[in-house]
C-alpha atoms as a PDB file:
ATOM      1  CA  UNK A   1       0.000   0.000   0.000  1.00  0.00           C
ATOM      2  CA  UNK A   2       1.516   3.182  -1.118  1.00  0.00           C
ATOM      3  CA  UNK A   3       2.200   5.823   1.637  1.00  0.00           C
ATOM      4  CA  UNK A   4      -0.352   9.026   1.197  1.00  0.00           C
ATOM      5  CA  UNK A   5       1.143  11.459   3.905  1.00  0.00           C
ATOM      6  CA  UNK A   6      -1.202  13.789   5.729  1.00  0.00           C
ATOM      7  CA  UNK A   7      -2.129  17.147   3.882  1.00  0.00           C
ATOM      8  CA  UNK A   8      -1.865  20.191   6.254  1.00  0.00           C
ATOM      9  CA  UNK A   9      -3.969  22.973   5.837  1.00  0.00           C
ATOM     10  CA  UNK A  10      -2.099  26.254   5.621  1.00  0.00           C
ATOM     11  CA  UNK A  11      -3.741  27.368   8.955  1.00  0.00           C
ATOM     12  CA  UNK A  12      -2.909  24.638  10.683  1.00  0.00           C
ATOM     13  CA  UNK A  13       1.037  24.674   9.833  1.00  0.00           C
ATOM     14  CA  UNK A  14       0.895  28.247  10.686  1.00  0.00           C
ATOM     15  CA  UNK A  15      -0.839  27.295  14.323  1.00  0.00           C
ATOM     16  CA  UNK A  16       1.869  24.441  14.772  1.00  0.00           C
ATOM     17  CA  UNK A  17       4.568  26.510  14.146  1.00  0.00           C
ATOM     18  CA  UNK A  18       3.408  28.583  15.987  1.00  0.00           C
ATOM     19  CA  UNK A  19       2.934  26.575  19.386  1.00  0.00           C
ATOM     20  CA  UNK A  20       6.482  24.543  18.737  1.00  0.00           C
ATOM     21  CA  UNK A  21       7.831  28.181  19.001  1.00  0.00           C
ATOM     22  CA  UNK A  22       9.689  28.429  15.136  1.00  0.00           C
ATOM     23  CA  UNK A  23       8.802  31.515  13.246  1.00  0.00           C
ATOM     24  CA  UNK A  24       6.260  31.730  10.205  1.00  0.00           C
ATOM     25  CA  UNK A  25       7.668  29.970   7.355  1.00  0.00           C
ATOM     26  CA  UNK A  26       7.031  32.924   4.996  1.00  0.00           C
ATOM     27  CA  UNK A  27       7.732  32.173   1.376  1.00  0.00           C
ATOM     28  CA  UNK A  28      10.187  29.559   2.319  1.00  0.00           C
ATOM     29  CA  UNK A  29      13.334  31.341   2.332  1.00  0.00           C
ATOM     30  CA  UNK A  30      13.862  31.474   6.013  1.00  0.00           C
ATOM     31  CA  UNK A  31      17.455  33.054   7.513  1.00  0.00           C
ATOM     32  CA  UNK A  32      18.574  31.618  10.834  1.00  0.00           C
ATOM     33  CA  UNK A  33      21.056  32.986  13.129  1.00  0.00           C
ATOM     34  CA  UNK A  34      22.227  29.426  13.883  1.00  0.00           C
ATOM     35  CA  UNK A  35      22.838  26.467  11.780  1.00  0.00           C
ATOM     36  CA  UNK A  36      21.777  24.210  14.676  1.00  0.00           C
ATOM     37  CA  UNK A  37      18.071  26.117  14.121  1.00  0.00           C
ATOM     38  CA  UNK A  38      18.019  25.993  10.390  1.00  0.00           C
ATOM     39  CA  UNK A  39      18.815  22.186  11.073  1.00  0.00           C
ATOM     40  CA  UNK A  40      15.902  22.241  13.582  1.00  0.00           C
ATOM     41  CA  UNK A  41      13.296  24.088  11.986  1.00  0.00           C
ATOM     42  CA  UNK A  42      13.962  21.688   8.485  1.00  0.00           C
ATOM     43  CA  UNK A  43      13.354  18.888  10.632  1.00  0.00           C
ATOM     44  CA  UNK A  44      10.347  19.947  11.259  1.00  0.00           C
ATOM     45  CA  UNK A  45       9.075  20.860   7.488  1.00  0.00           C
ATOM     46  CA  UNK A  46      10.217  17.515   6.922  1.00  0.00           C
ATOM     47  CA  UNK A  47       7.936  15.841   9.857  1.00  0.00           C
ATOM     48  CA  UNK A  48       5.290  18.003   8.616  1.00  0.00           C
ATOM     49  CA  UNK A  49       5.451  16.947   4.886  1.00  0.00           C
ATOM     50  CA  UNK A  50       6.240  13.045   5.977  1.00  0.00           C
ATOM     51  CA  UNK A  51       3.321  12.583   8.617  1.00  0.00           C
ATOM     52  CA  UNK A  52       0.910   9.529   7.906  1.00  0.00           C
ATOM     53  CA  UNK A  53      -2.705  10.229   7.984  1.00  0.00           C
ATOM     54  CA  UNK A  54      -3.126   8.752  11.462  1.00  0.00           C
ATOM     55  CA  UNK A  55      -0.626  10.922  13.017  1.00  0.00           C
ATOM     56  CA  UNK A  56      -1.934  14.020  11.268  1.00  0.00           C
ATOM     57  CA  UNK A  57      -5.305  13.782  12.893  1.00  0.00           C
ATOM     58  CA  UNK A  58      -3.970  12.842  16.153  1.00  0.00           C
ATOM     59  CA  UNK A  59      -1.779  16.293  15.702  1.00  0.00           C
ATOM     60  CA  UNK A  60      -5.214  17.937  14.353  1.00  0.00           C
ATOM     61  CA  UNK A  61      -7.487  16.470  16.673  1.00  0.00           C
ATOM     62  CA  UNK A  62      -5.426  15.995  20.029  1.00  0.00           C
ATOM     63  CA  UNK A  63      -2.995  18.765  19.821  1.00  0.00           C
ATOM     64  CA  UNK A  64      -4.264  21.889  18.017  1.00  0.00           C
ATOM     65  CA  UNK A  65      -7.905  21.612  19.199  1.00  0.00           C
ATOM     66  CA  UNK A  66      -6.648  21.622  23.136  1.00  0.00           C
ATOM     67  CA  UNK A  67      -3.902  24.057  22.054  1.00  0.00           C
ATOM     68  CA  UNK A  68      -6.280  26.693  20.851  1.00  0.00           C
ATOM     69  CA  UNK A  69      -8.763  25.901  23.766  1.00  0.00           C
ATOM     70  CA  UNK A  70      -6.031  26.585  26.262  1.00  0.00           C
ATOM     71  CA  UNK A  71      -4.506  29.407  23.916  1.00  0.00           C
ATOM     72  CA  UNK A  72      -8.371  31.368  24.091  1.00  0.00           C
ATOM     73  CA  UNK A  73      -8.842  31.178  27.393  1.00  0.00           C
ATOM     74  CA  UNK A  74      -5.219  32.733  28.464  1.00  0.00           C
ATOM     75  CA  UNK A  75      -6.563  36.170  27.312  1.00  0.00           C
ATOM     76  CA  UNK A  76      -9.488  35.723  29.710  1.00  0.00           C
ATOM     77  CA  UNK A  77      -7.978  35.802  32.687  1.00  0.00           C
ATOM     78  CA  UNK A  78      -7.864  39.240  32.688  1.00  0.00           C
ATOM     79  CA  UNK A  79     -11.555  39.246  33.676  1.00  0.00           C
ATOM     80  CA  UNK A  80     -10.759  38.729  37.225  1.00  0.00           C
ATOM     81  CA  UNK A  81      -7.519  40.777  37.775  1.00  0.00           C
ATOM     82  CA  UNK A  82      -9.831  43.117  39.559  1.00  0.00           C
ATOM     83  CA  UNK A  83     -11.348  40.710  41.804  1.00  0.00           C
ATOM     84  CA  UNK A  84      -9.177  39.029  44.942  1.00  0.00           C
ATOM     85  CA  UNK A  85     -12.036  37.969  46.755  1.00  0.00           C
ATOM     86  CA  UNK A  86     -16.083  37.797  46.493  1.00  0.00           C
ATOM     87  CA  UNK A  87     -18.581  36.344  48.784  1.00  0.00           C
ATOM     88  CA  UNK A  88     -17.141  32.636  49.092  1.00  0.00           C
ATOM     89  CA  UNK A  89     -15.334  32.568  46.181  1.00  0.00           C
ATOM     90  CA  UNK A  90     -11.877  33.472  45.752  1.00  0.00           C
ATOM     91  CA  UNK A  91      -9.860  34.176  42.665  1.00  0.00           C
ATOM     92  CA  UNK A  92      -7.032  32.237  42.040  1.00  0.00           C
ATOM     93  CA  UNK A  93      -4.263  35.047  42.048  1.00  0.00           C
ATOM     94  CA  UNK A  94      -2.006  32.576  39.794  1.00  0.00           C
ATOM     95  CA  UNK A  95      -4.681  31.786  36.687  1.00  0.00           C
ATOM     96  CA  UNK A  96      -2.830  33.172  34.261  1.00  0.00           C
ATOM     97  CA  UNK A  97       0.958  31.140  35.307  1.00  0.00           C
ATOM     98  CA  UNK A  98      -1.170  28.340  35.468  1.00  0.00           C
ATOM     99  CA  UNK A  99      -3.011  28.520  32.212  1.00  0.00           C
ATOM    100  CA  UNK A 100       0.791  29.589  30.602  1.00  0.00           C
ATOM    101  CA  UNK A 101       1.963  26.802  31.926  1.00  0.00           C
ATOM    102  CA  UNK A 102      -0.690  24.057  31.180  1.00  0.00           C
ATOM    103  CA  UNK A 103      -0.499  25.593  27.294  1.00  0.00           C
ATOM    104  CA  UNK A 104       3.117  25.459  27.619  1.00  0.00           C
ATOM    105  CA  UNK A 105       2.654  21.830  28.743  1.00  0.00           C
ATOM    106  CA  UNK A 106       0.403  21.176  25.639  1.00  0.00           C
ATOM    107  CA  UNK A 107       3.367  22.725  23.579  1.00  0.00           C
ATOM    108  CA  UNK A 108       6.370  20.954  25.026  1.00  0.00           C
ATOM    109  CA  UNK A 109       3.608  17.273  24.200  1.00  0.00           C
ATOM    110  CA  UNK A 110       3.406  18.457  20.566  1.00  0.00           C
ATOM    111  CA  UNK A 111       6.796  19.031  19.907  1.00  0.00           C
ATOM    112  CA  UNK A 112       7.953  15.503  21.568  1.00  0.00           C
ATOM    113  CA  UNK A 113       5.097  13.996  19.287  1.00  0.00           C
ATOM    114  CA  UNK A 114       6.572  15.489  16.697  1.00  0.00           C
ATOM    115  CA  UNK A 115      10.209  14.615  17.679  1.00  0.00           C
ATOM    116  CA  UNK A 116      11.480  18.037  17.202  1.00  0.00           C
ATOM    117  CA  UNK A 117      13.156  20.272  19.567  1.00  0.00           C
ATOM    118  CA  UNK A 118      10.871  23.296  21.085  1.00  0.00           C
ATOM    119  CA  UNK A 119      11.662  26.404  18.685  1.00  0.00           C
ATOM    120  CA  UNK A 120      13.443  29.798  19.943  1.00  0.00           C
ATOM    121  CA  UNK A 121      10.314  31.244  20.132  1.00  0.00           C
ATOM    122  CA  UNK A 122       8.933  28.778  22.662  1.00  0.00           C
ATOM    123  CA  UNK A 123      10.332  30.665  25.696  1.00  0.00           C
ATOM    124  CA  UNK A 124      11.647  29.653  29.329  1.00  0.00           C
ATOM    125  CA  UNK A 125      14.841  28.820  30.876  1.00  0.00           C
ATOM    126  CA  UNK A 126      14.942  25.386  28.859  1.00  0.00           C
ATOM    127  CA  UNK A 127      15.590  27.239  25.586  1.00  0.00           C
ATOM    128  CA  UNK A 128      18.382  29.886  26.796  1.00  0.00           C
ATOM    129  CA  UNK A 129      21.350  29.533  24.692  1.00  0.00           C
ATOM    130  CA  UNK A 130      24.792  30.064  26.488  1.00  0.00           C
ATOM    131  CA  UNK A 131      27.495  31.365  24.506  1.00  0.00           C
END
């Protein structure tokens, strides 16, 4: 049986891009400060390009529809930076570091399904680059 890889829409290799923190692809000619990234961010085309149907819906289905979930509700958080306490209820003074860092969690499970390193643009102590 002849291997039919997954087709991408454009959107959603922008929003995985995106959330494995490498910059927009552009019209493909991409200039890295780093040969390591350029070797990174290839790998990654090439994952994207090579993925079998079943992994592309597990990436579509599992992956971007939590990671846009989690992504929305970040901004919302800011509906209760006014509020520290009412009635019973109290407001979680660390929503928005957890969300982050639930969505970062989400991120950091895409890119190891993926088997590429988390891009520059992914953020944290994890990606620092010591010269």
């Amino acid at each position: 049986m002849p291997f039919t890889p997954y087709v991408f829409t454009s959107a959603q290799l922008v929003d995985i891009r995106r959330h494995t923190g490498y910059p927009a692809y552009g019209d493909g000619a991409v200039v890295f400060p780093a040969p390591w990234l350029q070797r990174n961010y290839l790998a990654l085309e090439y994952r994207l390009q090579h993925m079998s149907t079943d992994e592309g819906s597990v990436v579509v289905n599992t992956y971007l529809a939590n990671l846009t979930t989690l992504e929305n509700a970040i901004p919302t958080t800011s509906d209760n930076l006014d509020t520290d306490q009412a009635a019973v209820w109290t407001h979680n003074k660390n929503e928005l570091r957890d969300r982050e860092a639930l969505f970062d969690s989400w991120r950091r499970r895409l890119c190891n399904f993926l088997g590429v390193p988390r891009g520059p643009q992914f953020g944290g102590p994890s990606n620092s680059l010591v010269v």
